[in-house]
C-alpha atoms as a PDB file:
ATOM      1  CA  UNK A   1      99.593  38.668  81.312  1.00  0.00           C
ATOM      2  CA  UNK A   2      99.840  41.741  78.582  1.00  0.00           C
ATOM      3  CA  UNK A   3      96.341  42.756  80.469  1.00  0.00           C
ATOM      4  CA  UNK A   4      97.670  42.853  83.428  1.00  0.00           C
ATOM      5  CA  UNK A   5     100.736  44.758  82.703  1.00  0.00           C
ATOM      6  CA  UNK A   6      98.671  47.668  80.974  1.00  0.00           C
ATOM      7  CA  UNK A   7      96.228  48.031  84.219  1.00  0.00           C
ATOM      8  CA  UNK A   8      99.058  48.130  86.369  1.00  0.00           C
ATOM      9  CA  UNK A   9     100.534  50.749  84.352  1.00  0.00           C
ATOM     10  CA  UNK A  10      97.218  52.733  83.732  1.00  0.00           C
ATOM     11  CA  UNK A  11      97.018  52.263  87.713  1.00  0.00           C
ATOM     12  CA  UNK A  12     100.713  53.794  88.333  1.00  0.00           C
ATOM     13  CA  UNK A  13      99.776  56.868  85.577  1.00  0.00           C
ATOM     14  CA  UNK A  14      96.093  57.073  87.722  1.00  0.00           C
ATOM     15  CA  UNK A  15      98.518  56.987  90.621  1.00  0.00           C
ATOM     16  CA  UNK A  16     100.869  59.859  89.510  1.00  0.00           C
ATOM     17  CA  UNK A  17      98.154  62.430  87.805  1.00  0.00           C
ATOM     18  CA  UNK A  18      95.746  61.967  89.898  1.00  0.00           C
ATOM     19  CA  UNK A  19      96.914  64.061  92.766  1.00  0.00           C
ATOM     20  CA  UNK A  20      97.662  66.689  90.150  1.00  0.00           C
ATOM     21  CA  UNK A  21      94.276  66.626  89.218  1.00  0.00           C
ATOM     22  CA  UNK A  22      92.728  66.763  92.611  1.00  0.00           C
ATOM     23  CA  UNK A  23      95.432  69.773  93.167  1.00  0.00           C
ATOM     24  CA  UNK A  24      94.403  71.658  89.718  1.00  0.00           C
ATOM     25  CA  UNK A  25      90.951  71.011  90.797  1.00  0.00           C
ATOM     26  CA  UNK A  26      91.327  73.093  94.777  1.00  0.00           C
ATOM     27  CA  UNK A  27      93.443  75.864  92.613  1.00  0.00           C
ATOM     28  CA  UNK A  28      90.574  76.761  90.440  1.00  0.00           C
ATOM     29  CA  UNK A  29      88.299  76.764  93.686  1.00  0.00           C
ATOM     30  CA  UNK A  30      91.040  78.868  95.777  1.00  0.00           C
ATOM     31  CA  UNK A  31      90.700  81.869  92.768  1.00  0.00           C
ATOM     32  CA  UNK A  32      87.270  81.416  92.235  1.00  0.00           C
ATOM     33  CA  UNK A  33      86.605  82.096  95.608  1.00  0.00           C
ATOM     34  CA  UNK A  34      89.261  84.892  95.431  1.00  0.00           C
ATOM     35  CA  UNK A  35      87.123  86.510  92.643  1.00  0.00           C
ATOM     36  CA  UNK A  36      83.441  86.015  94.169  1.00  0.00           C
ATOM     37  CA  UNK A  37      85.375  87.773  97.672  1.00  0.00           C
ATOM     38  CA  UNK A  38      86.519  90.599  95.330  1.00  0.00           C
ATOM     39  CA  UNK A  39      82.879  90.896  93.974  1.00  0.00           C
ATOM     40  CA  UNK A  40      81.152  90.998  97.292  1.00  0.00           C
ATOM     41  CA  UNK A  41      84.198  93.601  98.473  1.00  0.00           C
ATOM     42  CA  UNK A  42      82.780  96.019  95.594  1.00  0.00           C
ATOM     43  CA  UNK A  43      79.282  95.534  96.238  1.00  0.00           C
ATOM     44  CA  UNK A  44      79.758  96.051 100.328  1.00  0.00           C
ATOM     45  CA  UNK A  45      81.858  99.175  99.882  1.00  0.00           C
ATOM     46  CA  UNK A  46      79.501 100.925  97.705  1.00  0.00           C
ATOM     47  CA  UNK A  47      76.542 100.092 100.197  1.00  0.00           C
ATOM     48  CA  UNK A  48      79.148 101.391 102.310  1.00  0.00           C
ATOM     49  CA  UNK A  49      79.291 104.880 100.484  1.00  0.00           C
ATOM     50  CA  UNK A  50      75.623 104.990 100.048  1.00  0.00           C
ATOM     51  CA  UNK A  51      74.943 104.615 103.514  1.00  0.00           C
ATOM     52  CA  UNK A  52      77.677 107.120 104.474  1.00  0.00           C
ATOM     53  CA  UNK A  53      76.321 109.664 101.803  1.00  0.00           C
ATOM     54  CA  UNK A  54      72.588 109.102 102.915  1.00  0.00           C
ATOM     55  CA  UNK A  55      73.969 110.146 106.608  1.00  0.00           C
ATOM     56  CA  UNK A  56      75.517 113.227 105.163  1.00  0.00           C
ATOM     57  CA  UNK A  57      72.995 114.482 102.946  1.00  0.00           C
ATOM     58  CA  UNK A  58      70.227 114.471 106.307  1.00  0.00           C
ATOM     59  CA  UNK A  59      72.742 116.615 107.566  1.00  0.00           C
ATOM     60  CA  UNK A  60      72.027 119.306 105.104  1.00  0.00           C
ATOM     61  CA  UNK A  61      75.061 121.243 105.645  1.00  0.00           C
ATOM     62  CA  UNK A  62      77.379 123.054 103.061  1.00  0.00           C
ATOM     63  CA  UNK A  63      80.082 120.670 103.376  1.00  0.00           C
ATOM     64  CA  UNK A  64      78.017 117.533 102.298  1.00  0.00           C
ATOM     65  CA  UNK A  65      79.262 117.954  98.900  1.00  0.00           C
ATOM     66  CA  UNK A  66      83.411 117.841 100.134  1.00  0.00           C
ATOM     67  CA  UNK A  67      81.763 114.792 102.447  1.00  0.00           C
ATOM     68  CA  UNK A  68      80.810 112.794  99.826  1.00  0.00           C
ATOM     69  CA  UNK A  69      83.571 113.292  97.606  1.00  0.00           C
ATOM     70  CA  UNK A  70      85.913 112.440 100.710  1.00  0.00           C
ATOM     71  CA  UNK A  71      83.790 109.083 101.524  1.00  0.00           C
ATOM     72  CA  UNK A  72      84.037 108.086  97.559  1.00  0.00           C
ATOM     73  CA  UNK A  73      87.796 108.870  97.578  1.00  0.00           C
ATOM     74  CA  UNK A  74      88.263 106.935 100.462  1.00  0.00           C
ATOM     75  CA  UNK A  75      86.251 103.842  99.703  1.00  0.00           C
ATOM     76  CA  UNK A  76      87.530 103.065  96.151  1.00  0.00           C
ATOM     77  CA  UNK A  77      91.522 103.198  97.465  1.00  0.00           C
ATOM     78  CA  UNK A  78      90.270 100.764 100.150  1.00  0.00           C
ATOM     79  CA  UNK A  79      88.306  98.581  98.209  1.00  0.00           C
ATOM     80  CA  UNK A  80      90.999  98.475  95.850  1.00  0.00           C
ATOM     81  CA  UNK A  81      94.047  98.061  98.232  1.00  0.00           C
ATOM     82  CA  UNK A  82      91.690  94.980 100.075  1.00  0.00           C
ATOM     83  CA  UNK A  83      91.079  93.320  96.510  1.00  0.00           C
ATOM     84  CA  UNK A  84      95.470  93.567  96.103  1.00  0.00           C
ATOM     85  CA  UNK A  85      95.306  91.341  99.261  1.00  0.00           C
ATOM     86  CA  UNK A  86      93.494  89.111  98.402  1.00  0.00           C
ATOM     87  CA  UNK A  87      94.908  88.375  95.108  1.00  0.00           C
ATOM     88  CA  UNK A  88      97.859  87.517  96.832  1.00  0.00           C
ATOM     89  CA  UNK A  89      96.882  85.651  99.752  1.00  0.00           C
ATOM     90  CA  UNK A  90      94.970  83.583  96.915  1.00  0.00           C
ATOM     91  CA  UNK A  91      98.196  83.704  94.505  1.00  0.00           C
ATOM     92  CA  UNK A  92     100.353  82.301  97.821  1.00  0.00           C
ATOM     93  CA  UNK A  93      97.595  79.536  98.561  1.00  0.00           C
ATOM     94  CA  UNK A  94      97.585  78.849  94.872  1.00  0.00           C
ATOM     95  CA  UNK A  95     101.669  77.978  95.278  1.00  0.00           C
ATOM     96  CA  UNK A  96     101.481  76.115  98.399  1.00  0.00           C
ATOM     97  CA  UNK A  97      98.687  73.689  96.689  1.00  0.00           C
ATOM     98  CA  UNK A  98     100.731  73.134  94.099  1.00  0.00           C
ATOM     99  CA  UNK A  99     103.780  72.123  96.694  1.00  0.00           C
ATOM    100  CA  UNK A 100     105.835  75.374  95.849  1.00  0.00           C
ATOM    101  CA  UNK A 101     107.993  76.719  98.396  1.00  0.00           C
ATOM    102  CA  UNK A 102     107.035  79.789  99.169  1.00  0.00           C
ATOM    103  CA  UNK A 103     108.926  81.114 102.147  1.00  0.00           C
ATOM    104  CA  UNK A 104     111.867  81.627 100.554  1.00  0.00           C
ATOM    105  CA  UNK A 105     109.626  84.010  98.150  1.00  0.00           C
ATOM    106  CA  UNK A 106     108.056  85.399 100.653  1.00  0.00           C
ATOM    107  CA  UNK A 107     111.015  86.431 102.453  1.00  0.00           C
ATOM    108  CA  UNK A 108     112.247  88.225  99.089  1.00  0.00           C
ATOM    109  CA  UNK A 109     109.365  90.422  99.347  1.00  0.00           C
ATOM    110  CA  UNK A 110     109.892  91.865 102.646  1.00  0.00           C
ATOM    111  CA  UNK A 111     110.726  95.053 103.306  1.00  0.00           C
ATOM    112  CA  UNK A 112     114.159  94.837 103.265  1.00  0.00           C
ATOM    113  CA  UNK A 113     114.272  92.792 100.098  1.00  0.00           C
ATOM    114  CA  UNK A 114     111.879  95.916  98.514  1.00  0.00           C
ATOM    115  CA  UNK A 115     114.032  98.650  99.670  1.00  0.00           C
ATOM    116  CA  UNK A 116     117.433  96.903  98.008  1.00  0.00           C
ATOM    117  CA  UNK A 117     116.470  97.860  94.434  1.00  0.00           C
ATOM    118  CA  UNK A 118     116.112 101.082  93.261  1.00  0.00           C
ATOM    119  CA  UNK A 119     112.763 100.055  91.137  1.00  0.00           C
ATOM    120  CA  UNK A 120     110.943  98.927  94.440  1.00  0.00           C
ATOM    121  CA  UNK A 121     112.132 102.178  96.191  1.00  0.00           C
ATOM    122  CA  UNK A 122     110.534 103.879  93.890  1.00  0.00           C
ATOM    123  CA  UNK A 123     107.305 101.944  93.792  1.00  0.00           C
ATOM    124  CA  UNK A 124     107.669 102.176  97.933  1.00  0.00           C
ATOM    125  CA  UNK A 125     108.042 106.007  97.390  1.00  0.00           C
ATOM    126  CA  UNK A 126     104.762 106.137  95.100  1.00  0.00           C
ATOM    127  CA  UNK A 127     102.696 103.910  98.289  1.00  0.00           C
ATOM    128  CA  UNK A 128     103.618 106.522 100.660  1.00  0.00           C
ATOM    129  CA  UNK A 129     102.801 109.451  98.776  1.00  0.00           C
ATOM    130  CA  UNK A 130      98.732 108.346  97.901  1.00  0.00           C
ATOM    131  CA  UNK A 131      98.956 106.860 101.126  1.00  0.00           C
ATOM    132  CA  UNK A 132      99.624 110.643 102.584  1.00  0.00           C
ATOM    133  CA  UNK A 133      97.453 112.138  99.551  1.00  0.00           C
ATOM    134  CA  UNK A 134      94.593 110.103 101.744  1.00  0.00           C
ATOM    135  CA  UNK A 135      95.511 110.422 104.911  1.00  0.00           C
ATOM    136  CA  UNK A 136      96.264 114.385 104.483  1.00  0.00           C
ATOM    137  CA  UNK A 137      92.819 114.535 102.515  1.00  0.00           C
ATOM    138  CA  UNK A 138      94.463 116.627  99.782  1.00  0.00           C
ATOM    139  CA  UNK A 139      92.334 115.597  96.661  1.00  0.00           C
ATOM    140  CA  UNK A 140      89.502 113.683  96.123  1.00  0.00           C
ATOM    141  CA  UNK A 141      87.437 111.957  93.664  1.00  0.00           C
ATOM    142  CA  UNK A 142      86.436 114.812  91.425  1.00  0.00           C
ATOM    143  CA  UNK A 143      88.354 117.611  92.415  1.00  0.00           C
ATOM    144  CA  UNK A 144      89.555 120.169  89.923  1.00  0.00           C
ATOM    145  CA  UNK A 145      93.385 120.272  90.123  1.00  0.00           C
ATOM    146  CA  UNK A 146      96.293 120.593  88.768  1.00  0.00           C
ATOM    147  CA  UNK A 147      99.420 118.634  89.512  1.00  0.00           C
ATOM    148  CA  UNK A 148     103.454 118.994  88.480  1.00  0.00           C
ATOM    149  CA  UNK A 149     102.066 121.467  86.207  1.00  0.00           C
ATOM    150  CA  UNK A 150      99.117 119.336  84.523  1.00  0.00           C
ATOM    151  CA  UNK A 151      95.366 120.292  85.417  1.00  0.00           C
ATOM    152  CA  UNK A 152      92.472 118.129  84.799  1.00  0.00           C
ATOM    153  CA  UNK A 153      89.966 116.506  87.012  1.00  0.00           C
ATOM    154  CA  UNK A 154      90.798 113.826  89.308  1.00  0.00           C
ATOM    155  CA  UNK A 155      89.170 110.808  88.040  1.00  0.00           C
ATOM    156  CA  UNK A 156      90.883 108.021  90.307  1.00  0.00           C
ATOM    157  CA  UNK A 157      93.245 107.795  93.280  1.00  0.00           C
ATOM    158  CA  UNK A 158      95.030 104.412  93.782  1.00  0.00           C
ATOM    159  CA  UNK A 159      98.309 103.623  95.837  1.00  0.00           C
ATOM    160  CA  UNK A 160     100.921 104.086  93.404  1.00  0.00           C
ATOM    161  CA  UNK A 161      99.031 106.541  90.889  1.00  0.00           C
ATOM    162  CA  UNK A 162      96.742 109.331  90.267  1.00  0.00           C
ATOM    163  CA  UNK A 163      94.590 109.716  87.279  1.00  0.00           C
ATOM    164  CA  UNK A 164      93.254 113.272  85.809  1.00  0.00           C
ATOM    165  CA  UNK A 165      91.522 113.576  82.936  1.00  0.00           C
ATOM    166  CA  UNK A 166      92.152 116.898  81.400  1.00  0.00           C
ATOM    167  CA  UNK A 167      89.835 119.428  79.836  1.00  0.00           C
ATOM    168  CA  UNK A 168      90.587 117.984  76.087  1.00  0.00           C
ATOM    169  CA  UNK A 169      89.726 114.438  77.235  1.00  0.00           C
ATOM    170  CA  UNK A 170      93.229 113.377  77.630  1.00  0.00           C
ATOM    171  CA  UNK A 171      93.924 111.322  80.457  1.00  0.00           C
ATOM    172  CA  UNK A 172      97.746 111.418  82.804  1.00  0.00           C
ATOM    173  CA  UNK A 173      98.563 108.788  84.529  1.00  0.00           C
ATOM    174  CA  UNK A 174     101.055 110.721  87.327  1.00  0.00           C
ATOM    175  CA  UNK A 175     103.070 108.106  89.665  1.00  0.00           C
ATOM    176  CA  UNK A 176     101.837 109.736  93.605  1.00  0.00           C
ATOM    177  CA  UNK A 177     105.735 109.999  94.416  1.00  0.00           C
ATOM    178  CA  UNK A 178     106.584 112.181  91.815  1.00  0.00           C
ATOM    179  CA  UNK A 179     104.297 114.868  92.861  1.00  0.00           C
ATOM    180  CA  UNK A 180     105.498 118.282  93.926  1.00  0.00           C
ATOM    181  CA  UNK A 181     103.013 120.542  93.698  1.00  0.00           C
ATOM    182  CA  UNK A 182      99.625 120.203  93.892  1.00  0.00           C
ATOM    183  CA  UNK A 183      97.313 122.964  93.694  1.00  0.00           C
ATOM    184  CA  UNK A 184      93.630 121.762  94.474  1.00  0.00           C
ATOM    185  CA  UNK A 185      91.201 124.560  92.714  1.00  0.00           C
ATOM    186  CA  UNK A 186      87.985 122.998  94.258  1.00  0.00           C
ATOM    187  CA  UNK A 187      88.165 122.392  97.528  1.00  0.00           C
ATOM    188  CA  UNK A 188      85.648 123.780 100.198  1.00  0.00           C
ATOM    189  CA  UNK A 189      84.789 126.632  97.479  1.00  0.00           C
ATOM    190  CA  UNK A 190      85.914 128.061  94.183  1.00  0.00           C
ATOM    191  CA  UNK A 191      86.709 131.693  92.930  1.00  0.00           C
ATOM    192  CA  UNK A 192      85.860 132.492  89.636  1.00  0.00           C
ATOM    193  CA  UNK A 193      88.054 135.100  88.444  1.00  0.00           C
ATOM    194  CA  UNK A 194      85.669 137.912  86.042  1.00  0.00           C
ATOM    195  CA  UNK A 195      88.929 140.175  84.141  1.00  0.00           C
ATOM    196  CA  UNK A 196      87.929 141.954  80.871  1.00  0.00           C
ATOM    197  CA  UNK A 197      89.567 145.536  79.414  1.00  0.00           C
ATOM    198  CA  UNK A 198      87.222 147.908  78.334  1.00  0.00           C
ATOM    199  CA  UNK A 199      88.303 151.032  76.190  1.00  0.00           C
ATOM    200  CA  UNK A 200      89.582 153.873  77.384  1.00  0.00           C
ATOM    201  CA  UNK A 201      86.862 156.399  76.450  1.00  0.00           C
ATOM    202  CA  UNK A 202      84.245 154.027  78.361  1.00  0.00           C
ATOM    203  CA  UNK A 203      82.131 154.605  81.228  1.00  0.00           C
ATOM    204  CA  UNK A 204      84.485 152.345  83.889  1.00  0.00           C
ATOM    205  CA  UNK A 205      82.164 153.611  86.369  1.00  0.00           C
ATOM    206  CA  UNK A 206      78.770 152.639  84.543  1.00  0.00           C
ATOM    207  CA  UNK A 207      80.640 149.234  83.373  1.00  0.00           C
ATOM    208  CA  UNK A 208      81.202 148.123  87.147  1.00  0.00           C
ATOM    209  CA  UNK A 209      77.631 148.867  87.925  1.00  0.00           C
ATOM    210  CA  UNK A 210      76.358 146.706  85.263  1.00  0.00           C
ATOM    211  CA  UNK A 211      78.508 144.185  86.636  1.00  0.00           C
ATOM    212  CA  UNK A 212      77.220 144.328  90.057  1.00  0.00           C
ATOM    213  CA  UNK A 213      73.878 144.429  88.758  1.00  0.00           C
ATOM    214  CA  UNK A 214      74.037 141.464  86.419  1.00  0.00           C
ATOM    215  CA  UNK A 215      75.421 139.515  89.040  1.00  0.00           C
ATOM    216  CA  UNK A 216      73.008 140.231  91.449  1.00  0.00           C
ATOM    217  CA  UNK A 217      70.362 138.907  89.407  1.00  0.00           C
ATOM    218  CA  UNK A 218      72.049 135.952  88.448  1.00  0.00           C
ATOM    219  CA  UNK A 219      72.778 135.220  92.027  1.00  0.00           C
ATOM    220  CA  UNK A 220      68.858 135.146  93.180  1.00  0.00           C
ATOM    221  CA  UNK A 221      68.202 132.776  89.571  1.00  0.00           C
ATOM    222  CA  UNK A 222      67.470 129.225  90.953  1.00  0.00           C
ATOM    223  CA  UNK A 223      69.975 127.806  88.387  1.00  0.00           C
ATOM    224  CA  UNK A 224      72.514 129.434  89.758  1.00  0.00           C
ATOM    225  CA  UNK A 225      71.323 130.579  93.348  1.00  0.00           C
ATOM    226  CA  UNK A 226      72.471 127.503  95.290  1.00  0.00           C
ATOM    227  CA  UNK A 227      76.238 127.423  93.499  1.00  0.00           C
ATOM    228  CA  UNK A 228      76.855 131.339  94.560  1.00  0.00           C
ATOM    229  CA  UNK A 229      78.512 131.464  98.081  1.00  0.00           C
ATOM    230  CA  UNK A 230      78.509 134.958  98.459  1.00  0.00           C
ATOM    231  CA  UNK A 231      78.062 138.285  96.218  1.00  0.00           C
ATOM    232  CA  UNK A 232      80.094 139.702  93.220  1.00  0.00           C
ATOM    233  CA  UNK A 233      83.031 141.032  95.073  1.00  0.00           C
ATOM    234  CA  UNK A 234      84.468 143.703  93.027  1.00  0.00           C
ATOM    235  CA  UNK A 235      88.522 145.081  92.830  1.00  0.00           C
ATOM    236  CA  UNK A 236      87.638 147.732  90.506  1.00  0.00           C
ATOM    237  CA  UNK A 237      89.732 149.300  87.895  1.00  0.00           C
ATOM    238  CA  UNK A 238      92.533 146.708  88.543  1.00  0.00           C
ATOM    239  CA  UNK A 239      95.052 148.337  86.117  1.00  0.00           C
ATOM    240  CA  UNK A 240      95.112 150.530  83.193  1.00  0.00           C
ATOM    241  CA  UNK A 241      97.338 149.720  80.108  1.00  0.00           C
ATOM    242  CA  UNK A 242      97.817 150.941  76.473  1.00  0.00           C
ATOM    243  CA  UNK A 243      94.278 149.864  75.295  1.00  0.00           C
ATOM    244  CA  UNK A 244      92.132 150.241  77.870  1.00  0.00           C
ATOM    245  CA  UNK A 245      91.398 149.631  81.414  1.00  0.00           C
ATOM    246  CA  UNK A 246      90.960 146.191  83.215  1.00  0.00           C
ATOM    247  CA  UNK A 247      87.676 145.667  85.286  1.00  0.00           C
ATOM    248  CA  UNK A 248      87.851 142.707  88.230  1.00  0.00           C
ATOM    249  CA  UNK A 249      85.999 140.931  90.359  1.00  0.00           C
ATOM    250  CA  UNK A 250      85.464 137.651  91.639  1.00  0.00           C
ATOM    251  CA  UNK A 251      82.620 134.980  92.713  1.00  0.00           C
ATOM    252  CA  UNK A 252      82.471 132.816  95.798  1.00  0.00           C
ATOM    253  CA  UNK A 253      80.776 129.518  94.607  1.00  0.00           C
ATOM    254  CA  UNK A 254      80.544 125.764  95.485  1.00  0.00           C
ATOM    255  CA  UNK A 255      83.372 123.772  94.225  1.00  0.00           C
ATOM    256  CA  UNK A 256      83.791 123.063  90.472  1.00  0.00           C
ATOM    257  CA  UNK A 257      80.441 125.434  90.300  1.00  0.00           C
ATOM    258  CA  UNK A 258      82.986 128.558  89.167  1.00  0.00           C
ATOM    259  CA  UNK A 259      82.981 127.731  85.580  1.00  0.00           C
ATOM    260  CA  UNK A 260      79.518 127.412  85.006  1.00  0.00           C
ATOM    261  CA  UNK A 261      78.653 130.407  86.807  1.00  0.00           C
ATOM    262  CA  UNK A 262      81.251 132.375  85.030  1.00  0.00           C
ATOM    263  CA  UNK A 263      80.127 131.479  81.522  1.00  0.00           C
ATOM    264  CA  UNK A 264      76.972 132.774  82.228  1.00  0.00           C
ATOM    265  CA  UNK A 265      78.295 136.224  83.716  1.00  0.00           C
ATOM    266  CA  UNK A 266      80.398 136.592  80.724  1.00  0.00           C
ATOM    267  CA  UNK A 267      77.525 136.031  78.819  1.00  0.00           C
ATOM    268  CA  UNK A 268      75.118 138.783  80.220  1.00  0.00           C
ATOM    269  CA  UNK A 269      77.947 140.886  80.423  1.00  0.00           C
ATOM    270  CA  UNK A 270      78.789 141.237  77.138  1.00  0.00           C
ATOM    271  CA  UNK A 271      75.181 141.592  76.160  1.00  0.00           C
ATOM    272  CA  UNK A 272      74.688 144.129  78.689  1.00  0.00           C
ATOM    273  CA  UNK A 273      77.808 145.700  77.722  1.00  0.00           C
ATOM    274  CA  UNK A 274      76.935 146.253  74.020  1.00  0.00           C
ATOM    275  CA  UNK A 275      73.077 147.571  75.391  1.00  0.00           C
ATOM    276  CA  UNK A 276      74.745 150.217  76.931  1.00  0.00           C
ATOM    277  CA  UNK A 277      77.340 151.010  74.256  1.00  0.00           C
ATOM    278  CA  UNK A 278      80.268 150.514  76.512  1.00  0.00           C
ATOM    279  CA  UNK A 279      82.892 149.199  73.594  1.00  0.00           C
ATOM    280  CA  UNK A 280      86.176 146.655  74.414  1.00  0.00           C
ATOM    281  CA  UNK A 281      89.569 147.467  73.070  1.00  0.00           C
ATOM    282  CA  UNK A 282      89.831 146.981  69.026  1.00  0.00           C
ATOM    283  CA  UNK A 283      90.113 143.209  67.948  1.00  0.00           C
ATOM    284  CA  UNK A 284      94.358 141.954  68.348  1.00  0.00           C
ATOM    285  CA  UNK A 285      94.788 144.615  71.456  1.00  0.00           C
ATOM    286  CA  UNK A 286      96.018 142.359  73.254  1.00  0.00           C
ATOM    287  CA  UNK A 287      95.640 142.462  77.270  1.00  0.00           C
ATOM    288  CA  UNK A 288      96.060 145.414  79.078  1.00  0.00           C
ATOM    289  CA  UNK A 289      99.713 146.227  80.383  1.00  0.00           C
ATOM    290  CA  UNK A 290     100.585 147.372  84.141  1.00  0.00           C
END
């Protein structure tokens, strides 16, 4: 009789768990699922970008490069906005299966519900703003920029947030609705500014020559010959101050090319600068002064 009191009681427990089990068991299928559909959603949007970056680079055209940085943009805030979804539709499915109620949840998070508190306007505020920062097409993926005030390189664009990293290595994190100015330095081509002073008793004249002529030569240099949009154009004397007189000019190149093209001006310059025995202002001049 003991016997059969224990089975019948192992039988109610069986009874009770059971369904728990069977429960715990379609829960761990309903996110493993979620995470193989979040693996196949990276892998299809980078064949994605591949294919769309194969179809621009056969067009051969200047603006492949702004193309492809668009398409890269584009496809990571996708991919990653589709994974969100489906984290929740699994985190919802997850709930049911485990007999939550989840209406009444879901009903909290509508839009009305979001826009009540001031921490979900805000978070509704930073949505809109990357949403327009895509839509708009005002930064991508590896654009040089600077933002509120901070420059760096855009490393990442998501839905509430956009990520530079800055010269130093230092990364900011800056939420998309707090932007308010936004100046994009790469985008369809670059300036690189050339300013130096050289003394008063130089040669200006045989100064700006050298600079035409050095960057002439680098322009037809293979290394550099497919980042330079257009020749030196050159202001001149720009200004003359207490210590000497300001040479400027400027180079048309392909986005994010300007720095690399101006270090190696500089460079020549200054070499072909002390050749020719044109001197700079003494050391702690300072900049000239209009």
């Amino acid at each position: 009789m003991q016997i059969s009191v224990d089975a019948l009681g192992n039988l109610r427990r069986a009874e009770v768990w059971m369904p728990w089990i069977g429960r715990g068991v379609k829960v761990a299928v309903i996110f493993v699922v979620a995470l193989l559909v979040t693996r196949l959603n990276k892998r299809a949007f980078r064949q994605l970008r591949v294919y769309a970056t194969g179809i621009i680079n056969r067009r051969g055209d200047a603006s492949r490069g702004e193309l492809e940085k668009r398409a890269r943009t584009v496809s990571s805030a996708m991919r990653k906005l589709l994974n969100t979804f489906i984290w929740i539709i699994a985190v919802v499915m997850a709930l049911t299966e485990l007999n939550f109620h989840v209406e009444p949840l879901l009903a909290g998070l509508g839009v009305a519900g979001l826009a009540a508190g001031l921490g979900a306007q805000t978070l509704i505020k930073d949505w809109l703003g990357g949403l327009f920062l895509l839509l708009e097409d005002q930064i991508r993926i590896g654009d040089g920029v600077t933002i509120n005030g901070i420059g760096g390189t855009v490393v990442e664009i998501n839905m509430r947030t956009t990520v530079l990293r800055a010269e130093n290595g230092a990364v900011h994190i800056i939420s998309n609705g707090s932007i308010t100015t936004l100046a994009n330095l790469t985008r369809e081509y670059s300036y690189y500014i050339f300013e130096t002073i050289v003394a008063h008793h130089a040669d200006a004249v045989k100064a700006l020559d050298i600079l035409r002529q050095t960057a002439a030569e680098i322009a037809n240099e293979d290394p550099f010959r497919l980042s330079i949009l257009a020749p030196l154009e050159v202001m001149g004397v720009d200004r003359l101050g207490d210590k000497g007189a300001t040479l400027r000019a400027r180079f048309k190149t392909l986005p994010s090319e300007q720095w690399r093209v101006g270090r190696e001006l500089n460079l020549r310059v200054k070499q072909r600068f002390d050749a020719a025995e044109i001197s700079f202002p003494p050391v702690g001049s300072g900049p000239a002064r209009d």
